[in-house]
N, C-alpha and C. Protein backbone atom coordinates (compact mmCIF):
# COMPACT_ATOMS: atom_id res chain seq x y z
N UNK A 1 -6.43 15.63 -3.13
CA UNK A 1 -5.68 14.73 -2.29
C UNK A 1 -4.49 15.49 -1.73
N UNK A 2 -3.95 14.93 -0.48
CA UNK A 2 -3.05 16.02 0.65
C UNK A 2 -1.91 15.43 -0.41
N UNK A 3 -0.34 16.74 0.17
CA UNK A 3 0.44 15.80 0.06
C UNK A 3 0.67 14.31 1.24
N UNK A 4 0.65 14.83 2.33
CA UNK A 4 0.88 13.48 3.27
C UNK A 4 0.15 11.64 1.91
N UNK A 5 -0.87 11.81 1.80
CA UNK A 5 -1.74 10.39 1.17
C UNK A 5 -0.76 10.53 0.18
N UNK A 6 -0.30 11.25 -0.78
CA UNK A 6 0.17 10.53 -1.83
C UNK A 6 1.57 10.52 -1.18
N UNK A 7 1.98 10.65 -0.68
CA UNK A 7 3.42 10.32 -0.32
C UNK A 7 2.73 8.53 0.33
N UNK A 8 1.73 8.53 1.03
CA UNK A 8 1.84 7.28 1.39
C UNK A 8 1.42 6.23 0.27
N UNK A 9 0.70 6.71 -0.86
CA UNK A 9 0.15 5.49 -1.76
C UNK A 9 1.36 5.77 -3.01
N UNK A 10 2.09 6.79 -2.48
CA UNK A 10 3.59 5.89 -3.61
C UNK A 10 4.42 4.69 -2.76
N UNK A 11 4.39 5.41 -1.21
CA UNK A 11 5.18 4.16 -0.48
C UNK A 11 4.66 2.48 -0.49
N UNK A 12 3.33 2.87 -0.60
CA UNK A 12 2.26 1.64 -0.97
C UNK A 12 2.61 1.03 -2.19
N UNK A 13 2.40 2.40 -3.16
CA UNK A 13 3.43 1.55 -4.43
C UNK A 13 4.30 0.86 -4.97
N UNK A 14 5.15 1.36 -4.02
CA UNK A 14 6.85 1.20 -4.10
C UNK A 14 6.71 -0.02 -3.18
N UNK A 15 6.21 -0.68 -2.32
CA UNK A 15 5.99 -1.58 -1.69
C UNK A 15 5.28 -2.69 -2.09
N UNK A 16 4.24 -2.50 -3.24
CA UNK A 16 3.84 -3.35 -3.97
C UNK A 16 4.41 -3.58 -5.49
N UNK A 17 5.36 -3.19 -5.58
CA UNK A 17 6.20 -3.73 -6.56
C UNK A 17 7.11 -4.37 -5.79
N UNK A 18 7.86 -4.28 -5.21
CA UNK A 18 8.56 -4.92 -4.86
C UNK A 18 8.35 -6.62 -4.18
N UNK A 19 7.19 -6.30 -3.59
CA UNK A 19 6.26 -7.27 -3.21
C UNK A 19 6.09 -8.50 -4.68
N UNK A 20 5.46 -7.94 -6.01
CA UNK A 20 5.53 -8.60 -6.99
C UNK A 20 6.84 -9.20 -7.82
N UNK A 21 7.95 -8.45 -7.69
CA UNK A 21 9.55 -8.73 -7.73
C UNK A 21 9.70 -9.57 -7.16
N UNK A 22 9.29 -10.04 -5.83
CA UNK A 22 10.41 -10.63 -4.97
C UNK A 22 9.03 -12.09 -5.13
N UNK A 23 7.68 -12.01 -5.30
CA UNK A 23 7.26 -13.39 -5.64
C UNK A 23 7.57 -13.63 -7.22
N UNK A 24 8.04 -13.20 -8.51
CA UNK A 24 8.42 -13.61 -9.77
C UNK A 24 7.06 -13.21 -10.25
N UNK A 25 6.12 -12.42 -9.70
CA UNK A 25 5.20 -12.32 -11.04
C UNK A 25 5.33 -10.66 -11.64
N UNK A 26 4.37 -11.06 -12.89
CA UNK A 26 4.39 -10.02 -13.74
C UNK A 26 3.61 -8.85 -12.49
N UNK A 27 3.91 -7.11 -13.18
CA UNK A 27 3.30 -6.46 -12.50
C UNK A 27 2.27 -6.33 -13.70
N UNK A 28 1.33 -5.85 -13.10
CA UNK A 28 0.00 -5.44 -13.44
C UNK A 28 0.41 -4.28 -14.33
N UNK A 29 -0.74 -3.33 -15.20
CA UNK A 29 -0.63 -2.19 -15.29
C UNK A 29 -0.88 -0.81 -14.16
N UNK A 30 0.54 0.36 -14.35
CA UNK A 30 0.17 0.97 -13.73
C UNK A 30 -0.95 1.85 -13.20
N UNK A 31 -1.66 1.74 -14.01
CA UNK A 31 -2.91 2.65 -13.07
C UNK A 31 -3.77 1.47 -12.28
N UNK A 32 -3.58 0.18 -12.74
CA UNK A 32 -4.19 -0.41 -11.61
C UNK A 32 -3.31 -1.04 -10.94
N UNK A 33 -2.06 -0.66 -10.63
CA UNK A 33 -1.13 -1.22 -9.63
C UNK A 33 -1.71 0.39 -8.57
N UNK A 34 -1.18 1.32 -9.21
CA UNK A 34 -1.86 2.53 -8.24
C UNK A 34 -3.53 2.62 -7.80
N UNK A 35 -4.29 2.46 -8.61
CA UNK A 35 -5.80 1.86 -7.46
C UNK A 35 -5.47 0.90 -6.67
N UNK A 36 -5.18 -0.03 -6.85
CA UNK A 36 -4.34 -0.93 -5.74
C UNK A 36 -3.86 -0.20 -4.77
N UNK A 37 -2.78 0.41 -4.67
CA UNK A 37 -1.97 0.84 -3.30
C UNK A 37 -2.88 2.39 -2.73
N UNK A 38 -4.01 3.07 -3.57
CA UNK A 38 -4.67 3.58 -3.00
C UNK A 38 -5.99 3.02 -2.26
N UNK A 39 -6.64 1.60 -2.74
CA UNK A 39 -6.92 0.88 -1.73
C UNK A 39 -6.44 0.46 -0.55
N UNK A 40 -5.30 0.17 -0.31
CA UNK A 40 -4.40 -0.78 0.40
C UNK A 40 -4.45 0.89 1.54
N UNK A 41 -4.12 2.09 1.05
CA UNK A 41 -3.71 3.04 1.89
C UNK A 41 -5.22 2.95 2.62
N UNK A 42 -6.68 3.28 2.21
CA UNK A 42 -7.76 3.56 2.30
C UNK A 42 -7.99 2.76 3.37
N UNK A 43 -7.83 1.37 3.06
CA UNK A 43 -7.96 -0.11 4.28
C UNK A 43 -6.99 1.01 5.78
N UNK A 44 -5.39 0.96 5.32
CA UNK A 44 -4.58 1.39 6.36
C UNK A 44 -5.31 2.30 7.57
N UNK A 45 -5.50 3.82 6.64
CA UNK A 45 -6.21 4.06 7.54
C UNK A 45 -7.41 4.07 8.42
N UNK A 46 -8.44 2.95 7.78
CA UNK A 46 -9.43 3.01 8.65
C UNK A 46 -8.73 1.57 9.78
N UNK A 47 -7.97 1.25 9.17
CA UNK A 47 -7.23 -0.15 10.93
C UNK A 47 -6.81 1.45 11.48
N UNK A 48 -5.98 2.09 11.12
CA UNK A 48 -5.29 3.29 12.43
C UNK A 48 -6.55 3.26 12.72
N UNK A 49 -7.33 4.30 12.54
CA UNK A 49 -8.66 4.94 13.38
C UNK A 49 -8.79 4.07 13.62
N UNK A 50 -9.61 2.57 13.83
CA UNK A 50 -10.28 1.69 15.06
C UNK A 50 -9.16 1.31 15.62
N UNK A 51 -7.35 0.92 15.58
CA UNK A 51 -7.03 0.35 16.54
C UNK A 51 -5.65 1.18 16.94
N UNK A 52 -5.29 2.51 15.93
CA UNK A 52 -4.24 3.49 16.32
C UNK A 52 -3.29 2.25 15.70
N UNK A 53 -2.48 3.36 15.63
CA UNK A 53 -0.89 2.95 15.18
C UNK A 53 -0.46 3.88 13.77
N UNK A 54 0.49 3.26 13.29
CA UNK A 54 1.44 4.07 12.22
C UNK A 54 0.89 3.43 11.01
N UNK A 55 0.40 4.36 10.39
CA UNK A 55 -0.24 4.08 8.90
C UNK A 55 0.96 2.97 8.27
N UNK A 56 2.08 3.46 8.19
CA UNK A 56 3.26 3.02 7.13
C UNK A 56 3.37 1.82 7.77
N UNK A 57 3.48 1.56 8.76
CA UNK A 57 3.70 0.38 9.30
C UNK A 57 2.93 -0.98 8.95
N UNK A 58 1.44 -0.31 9.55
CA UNK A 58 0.69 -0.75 8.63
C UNK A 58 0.42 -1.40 7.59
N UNK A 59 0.56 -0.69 6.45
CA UNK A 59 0.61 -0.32 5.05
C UNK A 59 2.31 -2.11 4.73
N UNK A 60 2.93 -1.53 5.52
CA UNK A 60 4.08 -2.69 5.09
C UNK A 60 3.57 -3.91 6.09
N UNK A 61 3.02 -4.31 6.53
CA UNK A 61 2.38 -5.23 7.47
C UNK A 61 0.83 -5.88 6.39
N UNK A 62 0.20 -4.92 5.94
CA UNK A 62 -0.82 -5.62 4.89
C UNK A 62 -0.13 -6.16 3.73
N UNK A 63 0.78 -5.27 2.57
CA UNK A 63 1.41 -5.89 2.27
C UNK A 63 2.14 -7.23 2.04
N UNK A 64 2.93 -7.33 3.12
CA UNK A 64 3.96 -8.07 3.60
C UNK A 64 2.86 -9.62 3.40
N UNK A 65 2.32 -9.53 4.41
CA UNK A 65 1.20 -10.49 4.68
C UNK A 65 0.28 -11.09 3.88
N UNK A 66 -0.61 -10.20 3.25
CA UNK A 66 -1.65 -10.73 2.30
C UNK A 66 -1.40 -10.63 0.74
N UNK A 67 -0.34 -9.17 0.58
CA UNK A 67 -0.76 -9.49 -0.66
C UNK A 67 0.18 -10.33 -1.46
């Protein structure tokens, strides 16, 4: 794995905790909070490739939204 992906599935990380903070629930365990945000990255980039745009943006836009 590059550095670029894991810089983005810690930001994924770091975004899905906070995400769980700010609704009051428990977090998960970490290795499946991290399969999590390396899904969430995996989804990201295949929306860039079919519709372009900024992974991170992205990434805080799935987030934000669904999870």
């Amino acid at each position: 794995m590059g550095f670029i992906r894991k810089q983005e599935e810690n930001i994924a990380l770091k975004l899905l905790e906070w995400r769980y903070k700010q609704q009051q629930l428990p977090l998960p365990e970490k290795h499946v909070l991290r399969q999590h945000a390396a899904d969430i990255v995996s989804e990201a980039h295949r929306v860039a490739r079919q519709r372009g745009g900024n992974v991170v943006s992205i990434l805080k836009d799935m987030i934000s939204s669904n999870r």
